[in-house]
PDB file of N, CA and C in Angstrom:
ATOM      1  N   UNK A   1       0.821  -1.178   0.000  1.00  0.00           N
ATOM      2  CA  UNK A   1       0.000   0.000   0.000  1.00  0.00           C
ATOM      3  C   UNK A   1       0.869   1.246   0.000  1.00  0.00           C
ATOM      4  N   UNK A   2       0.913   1.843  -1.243  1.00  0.00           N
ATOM      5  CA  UNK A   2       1.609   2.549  -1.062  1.00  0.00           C
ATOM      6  C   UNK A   2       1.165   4.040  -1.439  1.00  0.00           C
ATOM      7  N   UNK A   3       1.128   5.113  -0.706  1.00  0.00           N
ATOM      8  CA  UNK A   3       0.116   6.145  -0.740  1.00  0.00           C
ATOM      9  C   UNK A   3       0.958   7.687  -0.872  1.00  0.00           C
ATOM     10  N   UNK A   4       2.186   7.352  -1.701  1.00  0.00           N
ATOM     11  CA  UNK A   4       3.225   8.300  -2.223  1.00  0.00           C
ATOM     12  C   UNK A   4       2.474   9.488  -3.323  1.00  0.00           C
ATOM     13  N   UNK A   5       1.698   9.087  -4.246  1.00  0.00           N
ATOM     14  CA  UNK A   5       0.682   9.615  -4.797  1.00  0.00           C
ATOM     15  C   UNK A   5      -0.463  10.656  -4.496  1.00  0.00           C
ATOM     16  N   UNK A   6      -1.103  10.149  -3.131  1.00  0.00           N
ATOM     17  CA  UNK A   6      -1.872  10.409  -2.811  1.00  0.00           C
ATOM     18  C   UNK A   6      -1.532  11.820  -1.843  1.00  0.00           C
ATOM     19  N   UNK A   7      -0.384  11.271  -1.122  1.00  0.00           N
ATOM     20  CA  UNK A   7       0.136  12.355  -0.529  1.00  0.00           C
ATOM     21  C   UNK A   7       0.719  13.404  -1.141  1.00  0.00           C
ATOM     22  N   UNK A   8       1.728  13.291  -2.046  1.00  0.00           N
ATOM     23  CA  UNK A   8       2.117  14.206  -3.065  1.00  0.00           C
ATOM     24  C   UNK A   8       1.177  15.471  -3.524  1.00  0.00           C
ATOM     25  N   UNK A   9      -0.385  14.746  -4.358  1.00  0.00           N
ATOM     26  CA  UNK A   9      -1.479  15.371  -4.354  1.00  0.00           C
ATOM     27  C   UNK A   9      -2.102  16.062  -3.514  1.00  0.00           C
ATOM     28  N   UNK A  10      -2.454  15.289  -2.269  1.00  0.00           N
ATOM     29  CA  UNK A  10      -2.763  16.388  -1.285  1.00  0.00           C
ATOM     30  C   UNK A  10      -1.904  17.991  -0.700  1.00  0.00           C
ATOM     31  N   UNK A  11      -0.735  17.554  -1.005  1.00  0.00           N
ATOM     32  CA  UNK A  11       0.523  18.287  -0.279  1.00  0.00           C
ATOM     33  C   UNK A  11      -0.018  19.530  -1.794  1.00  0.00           C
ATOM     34  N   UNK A  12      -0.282  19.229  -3.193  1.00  0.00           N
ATOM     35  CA  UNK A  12      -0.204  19.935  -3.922  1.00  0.00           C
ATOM     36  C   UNK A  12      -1.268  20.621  -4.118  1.00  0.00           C
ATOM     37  N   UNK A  13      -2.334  20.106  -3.738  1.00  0.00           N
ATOM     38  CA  UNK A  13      -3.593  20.381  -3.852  1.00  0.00           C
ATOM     39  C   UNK A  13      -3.904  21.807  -2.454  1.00  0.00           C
ATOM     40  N   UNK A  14      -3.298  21.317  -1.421  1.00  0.00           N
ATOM     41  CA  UNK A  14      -3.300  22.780   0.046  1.00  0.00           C
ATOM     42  C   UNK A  14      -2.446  23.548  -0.631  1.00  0.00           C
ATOM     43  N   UNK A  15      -0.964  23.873  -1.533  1.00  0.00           N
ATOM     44  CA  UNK A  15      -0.497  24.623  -2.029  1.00  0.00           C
ATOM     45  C   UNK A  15      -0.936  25.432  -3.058  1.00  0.00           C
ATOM     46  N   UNK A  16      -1.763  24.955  -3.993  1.00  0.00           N
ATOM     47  CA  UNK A  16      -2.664  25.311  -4.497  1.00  0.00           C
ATOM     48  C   UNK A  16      -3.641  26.041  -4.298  1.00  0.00           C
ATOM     49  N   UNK A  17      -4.074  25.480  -2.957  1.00  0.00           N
ATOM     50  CA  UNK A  17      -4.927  26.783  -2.281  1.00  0.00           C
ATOM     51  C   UNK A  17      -4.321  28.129  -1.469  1.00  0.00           C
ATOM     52  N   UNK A  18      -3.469  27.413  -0.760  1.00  0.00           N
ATOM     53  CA  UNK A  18      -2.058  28.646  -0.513  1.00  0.00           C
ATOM     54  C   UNK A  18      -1.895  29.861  -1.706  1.00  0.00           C
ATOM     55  N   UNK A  19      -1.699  29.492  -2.908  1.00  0.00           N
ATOM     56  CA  UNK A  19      -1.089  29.779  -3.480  1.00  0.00           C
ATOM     57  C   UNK A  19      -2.190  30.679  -4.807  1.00  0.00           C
ATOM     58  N   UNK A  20      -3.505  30.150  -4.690  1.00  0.00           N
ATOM     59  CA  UNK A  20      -4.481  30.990  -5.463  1.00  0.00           C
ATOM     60  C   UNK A  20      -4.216  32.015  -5.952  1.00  0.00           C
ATOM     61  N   UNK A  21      -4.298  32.677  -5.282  1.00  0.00           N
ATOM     62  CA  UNK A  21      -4.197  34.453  -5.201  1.00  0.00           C
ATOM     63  C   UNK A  21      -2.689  34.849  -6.579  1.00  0.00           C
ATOM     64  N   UNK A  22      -2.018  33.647  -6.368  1.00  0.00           N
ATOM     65  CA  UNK A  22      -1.105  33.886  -8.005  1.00  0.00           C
ATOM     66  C   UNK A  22      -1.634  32.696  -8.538  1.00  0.00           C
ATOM     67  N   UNK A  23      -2.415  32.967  -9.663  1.00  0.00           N
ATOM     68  CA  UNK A  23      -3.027  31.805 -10.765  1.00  0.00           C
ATOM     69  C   UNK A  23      -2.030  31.301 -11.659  1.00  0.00           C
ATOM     70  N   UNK A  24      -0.660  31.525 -11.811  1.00  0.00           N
ATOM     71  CA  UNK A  24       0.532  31.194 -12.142  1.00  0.00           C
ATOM     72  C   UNK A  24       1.448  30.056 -11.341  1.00  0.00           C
ATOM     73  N   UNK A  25       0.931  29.951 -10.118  1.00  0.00           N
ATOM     74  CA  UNK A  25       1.424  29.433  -9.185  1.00  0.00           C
ATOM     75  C   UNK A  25       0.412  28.472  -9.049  1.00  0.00           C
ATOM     76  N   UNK A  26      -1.382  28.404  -8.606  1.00  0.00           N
ATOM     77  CA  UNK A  26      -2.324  27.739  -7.779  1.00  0.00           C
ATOM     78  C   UNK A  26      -2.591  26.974  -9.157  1.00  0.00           C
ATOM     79  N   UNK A  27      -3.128  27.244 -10.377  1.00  0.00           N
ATOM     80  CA  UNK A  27      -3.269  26.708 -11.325  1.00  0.00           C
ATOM     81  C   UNK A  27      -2.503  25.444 -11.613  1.00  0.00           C
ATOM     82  N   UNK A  28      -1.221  25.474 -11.732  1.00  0.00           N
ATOM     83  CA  UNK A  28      -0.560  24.379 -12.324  1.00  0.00           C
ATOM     84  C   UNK A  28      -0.735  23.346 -11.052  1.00  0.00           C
ATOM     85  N   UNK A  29      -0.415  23.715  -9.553  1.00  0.00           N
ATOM     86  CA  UNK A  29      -0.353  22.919  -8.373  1.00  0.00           C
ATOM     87  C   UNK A  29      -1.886  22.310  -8.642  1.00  0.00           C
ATOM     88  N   UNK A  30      -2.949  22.834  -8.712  1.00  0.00           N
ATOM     89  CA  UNK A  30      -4.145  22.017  -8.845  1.00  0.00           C
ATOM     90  C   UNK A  30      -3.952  20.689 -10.038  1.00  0.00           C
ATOM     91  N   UNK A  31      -3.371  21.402 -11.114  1.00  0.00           N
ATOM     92  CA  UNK A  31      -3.855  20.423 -12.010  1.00  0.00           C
ATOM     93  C   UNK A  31      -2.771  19.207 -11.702  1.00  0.00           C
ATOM     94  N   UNK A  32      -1.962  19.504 -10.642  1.00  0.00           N
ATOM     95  CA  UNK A  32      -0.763  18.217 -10.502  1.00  0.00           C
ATOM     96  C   UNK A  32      -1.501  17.388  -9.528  1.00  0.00           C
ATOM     97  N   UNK A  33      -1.996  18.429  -8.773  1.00  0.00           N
ATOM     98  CA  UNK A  33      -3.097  17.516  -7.245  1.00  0.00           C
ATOM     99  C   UNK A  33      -4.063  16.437  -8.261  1.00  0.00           C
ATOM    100  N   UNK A  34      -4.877  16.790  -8.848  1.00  0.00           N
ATOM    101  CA  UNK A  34      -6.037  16.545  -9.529  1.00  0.00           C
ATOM    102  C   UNK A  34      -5.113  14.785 -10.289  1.00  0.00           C
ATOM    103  N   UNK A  35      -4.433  15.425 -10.783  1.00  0.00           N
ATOM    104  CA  UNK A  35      -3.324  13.974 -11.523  1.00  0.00           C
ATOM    105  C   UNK A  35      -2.866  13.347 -10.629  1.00  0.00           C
ATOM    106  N   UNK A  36      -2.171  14.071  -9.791  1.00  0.00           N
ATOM    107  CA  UNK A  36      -1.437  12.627  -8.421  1.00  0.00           C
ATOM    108  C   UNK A  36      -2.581  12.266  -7.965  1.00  0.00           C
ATOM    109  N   UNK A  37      -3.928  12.780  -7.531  1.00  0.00           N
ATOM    110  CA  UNK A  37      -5.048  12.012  -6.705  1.00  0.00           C
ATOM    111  C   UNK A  37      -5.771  11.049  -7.562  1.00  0.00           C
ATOM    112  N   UNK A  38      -5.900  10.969  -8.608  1.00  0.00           N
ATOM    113  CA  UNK A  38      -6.222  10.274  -9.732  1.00  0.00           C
ATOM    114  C   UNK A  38      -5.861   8.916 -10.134  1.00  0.00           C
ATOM    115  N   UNK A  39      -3.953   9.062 -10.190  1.00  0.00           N
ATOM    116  CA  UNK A  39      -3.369   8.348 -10.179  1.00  0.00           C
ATOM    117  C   UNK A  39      -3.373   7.474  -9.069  1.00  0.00           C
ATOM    118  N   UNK A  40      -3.574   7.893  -7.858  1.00  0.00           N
ATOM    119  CA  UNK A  40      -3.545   7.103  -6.871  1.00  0.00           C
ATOM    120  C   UNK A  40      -4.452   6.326  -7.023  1.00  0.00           C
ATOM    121  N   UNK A  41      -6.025   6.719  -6.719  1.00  0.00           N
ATOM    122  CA  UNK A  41      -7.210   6.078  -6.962  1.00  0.00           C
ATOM    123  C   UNK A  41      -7.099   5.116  -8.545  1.00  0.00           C
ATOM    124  N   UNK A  42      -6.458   5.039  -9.159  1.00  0.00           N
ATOM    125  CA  UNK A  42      -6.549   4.359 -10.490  1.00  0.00           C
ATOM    126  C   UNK A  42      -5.508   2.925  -9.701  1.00  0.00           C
ATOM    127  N   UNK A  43      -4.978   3.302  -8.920  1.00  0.00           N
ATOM    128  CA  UNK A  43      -3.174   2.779  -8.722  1.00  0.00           C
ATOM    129  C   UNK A  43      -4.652   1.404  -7.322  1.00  0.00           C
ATOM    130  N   UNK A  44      -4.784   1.954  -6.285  1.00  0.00           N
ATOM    131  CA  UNK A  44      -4.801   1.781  -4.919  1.00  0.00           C
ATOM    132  C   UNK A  44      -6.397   1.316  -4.927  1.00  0.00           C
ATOM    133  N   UNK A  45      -7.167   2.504  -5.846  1.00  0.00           N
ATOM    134  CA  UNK A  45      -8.653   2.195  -5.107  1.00  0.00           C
ATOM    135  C   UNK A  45      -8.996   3.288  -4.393  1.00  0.00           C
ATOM    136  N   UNK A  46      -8.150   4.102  -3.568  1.00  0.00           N
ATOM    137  CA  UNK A  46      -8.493   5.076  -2.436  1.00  0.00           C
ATOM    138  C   UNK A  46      -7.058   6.019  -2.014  1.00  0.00           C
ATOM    139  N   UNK A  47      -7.279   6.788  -1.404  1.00  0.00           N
ATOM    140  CA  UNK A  47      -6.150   7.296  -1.140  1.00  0.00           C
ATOM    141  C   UNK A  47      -6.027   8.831  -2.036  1.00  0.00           C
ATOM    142  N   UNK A  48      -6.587   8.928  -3.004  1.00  0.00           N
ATOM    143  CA  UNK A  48      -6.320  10.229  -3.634  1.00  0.00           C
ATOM    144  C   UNK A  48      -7.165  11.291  -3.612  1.00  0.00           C
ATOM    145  N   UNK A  49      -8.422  11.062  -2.789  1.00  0.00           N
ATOM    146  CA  UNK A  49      -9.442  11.963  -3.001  1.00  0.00           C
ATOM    147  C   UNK A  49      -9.373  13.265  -2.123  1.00  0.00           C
ATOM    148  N   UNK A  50      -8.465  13.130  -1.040  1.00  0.00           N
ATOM    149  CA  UNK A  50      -8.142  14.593  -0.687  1.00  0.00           C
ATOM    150  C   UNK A  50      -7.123  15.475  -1.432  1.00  0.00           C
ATOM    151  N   UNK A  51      -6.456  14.777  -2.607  1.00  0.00           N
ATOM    152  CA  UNK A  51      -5.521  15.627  -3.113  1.00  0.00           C
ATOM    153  C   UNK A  51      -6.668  16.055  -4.369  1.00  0.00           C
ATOM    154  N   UNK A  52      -7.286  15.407  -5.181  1.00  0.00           N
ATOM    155  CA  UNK A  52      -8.168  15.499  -5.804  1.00  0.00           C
ATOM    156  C   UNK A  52      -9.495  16.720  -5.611  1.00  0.00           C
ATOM    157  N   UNK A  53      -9.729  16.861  -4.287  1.00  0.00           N
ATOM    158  CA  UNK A  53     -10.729  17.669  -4.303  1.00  0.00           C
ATOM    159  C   UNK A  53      -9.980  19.055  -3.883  1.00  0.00           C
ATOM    160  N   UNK A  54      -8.695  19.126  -3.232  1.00  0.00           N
ATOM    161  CA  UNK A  54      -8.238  20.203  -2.782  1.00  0.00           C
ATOM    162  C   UNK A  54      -7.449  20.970  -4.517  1.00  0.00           C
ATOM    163  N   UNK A  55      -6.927  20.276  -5.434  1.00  0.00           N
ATOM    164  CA  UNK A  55      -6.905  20.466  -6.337  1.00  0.00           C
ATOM    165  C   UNK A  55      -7.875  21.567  -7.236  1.00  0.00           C
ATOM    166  N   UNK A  56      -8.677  20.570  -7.336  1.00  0.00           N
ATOM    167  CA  UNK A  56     -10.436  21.213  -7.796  1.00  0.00           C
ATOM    168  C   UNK A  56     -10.608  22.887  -7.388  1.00  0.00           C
ATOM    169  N   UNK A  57     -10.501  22.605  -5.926  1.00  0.00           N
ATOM    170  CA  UNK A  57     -10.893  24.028  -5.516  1.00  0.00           C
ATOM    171  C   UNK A  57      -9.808  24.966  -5.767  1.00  0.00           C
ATOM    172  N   UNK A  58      -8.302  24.616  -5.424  1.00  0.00           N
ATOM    173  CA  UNK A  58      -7.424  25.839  -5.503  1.00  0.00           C
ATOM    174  C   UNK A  58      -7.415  25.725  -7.197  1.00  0.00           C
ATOM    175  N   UNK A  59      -7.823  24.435  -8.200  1.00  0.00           N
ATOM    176  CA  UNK A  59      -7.660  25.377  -9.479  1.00  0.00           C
ATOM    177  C   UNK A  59      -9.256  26.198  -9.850  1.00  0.00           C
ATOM    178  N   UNK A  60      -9.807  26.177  -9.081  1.00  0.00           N
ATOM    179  CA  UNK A  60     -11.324  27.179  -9.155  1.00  0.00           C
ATOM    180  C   UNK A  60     -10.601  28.741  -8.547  1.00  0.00           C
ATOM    181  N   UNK A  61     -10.425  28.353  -7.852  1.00  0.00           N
ATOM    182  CA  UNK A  61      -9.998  29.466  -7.027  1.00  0.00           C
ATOM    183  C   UNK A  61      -9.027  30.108  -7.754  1.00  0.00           C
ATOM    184  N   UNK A  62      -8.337  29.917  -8.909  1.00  0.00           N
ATOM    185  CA  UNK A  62      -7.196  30.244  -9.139  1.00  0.00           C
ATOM    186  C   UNK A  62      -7.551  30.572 -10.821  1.00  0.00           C
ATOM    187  N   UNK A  63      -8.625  29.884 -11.088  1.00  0.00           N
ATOM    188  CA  UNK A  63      -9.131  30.561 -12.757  1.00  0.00           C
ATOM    189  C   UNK A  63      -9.765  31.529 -12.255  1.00  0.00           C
ATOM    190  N   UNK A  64     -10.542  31.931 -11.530  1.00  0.00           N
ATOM    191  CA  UNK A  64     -11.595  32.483 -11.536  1.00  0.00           C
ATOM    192  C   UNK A  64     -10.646  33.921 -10.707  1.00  0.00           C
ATOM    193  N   UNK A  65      -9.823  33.949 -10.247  1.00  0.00           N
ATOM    194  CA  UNK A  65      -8.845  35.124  -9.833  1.00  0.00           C
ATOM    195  C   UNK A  65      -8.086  35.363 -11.305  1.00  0.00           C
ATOM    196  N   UNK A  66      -7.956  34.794 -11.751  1.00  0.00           N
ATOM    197  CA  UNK A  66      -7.020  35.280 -13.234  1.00  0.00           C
ATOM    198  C   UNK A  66      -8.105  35.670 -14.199  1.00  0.00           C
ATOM    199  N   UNK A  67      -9.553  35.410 -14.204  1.00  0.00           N
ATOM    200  CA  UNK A  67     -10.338  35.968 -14.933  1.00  0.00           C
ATOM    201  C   UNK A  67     -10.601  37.497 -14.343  1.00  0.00           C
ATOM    202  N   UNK A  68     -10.893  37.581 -13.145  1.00  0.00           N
ATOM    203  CA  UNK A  68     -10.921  38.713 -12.740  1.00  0.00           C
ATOM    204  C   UNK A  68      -9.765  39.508 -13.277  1.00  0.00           C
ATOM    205  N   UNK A  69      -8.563  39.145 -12.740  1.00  0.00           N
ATOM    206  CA  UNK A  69      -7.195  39.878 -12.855  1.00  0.00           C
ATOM    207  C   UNK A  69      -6.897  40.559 -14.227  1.00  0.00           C
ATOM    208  N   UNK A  70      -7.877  39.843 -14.983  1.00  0.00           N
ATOM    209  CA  UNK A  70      -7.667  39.612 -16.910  1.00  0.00           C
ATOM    210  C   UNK A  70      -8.422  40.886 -17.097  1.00  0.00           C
ATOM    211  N   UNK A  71      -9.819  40.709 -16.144  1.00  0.00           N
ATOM    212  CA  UNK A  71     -11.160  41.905 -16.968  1.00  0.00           C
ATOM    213  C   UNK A  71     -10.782  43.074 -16.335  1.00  0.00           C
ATOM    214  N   UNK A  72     -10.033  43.178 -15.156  1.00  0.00           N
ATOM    215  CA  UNK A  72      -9.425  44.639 -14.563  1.00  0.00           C
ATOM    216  C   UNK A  72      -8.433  45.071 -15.076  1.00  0.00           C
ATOM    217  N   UNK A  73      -7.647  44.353 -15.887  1.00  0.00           N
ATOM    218  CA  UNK A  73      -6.732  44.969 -16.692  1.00  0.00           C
ATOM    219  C   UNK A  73      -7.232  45.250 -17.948  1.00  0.00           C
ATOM    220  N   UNK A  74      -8.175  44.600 -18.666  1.00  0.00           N
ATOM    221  CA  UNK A  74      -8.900  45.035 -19.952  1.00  0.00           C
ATOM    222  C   UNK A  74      -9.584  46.300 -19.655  1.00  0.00           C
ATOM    223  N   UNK A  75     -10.319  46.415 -18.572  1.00  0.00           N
ATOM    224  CA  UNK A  75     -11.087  47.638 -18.231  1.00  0.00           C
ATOM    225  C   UNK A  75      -9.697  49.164 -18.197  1.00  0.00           C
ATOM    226  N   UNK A  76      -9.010  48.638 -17.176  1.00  0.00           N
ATOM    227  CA  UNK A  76      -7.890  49.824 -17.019  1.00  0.00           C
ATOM    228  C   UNK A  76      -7.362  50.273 -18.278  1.00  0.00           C
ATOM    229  N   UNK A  77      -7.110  49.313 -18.946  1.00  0.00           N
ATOM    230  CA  UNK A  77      -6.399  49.423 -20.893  1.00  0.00           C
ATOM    231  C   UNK A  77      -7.682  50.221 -21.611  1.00  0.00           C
ATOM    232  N   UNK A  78      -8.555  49.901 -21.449  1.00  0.00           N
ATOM    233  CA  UNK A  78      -9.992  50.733 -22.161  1.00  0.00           C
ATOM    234  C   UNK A  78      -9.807  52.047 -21.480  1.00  0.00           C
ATOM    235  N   UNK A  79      -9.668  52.692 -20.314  1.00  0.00           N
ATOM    236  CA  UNK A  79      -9.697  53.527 -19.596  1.00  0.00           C
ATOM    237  C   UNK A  79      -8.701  54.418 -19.813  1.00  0.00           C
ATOM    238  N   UNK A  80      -7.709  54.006 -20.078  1.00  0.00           N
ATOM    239  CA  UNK A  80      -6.619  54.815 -20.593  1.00  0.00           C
ATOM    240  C   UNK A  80      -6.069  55.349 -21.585  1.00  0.00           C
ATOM    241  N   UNK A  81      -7.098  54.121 -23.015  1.00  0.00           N
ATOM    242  CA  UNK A  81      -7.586  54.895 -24.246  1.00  0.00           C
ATOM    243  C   UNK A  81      -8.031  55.945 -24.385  1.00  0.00           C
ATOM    244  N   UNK A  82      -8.975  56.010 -23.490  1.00  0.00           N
ATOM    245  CA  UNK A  82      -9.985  57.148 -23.538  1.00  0.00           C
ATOM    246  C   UNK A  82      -9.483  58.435 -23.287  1.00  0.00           C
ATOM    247  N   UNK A  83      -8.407  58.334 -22.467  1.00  0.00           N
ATOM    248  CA  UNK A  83      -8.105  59.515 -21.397  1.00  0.00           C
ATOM    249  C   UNK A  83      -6.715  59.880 -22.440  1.00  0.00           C
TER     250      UNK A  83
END
């Protein structure tokens, strides 16, 4: 039983959420959580679903801050046309 995977994922998946707030940073850590928890559960049966769901959320958390980050800089760039 070996749960190297699973842990990996989880460990990547809380960094991920750590790490949101830069979608450069939380983004890629999710999508590694999401793969190591995956892998585990494909591997074991069990074992990956906390890296898996912590994944999920810090890469939610982490598109949805870079969409913002995206439309406040499109807005500011429109704004400064103008002016």
């Amino acid at each position: 039983m070996n749960k190297g995977k699973g842990t990996a994922g989880m460990v990547c998946g809380i960094l991920s959420i750590v790490f949101c707030w830069f979608p450069y940073l939380g983004l890629p850590l999710g999508i590694v959580a999401i793969v190591m928890g995956a892998l585990q559960n494909k591997a074991e049966g069990e074992g990956g679903t906390a890296g898996i769901t912590m994944g999920i959320i810090g890469s939610a958390i982490s598109l949805i801050w870079l969409i913002i980050a995206l439309l406040i800089v499109a807005a500011v760039g429109s704004m400064a046309s103008v002016f």
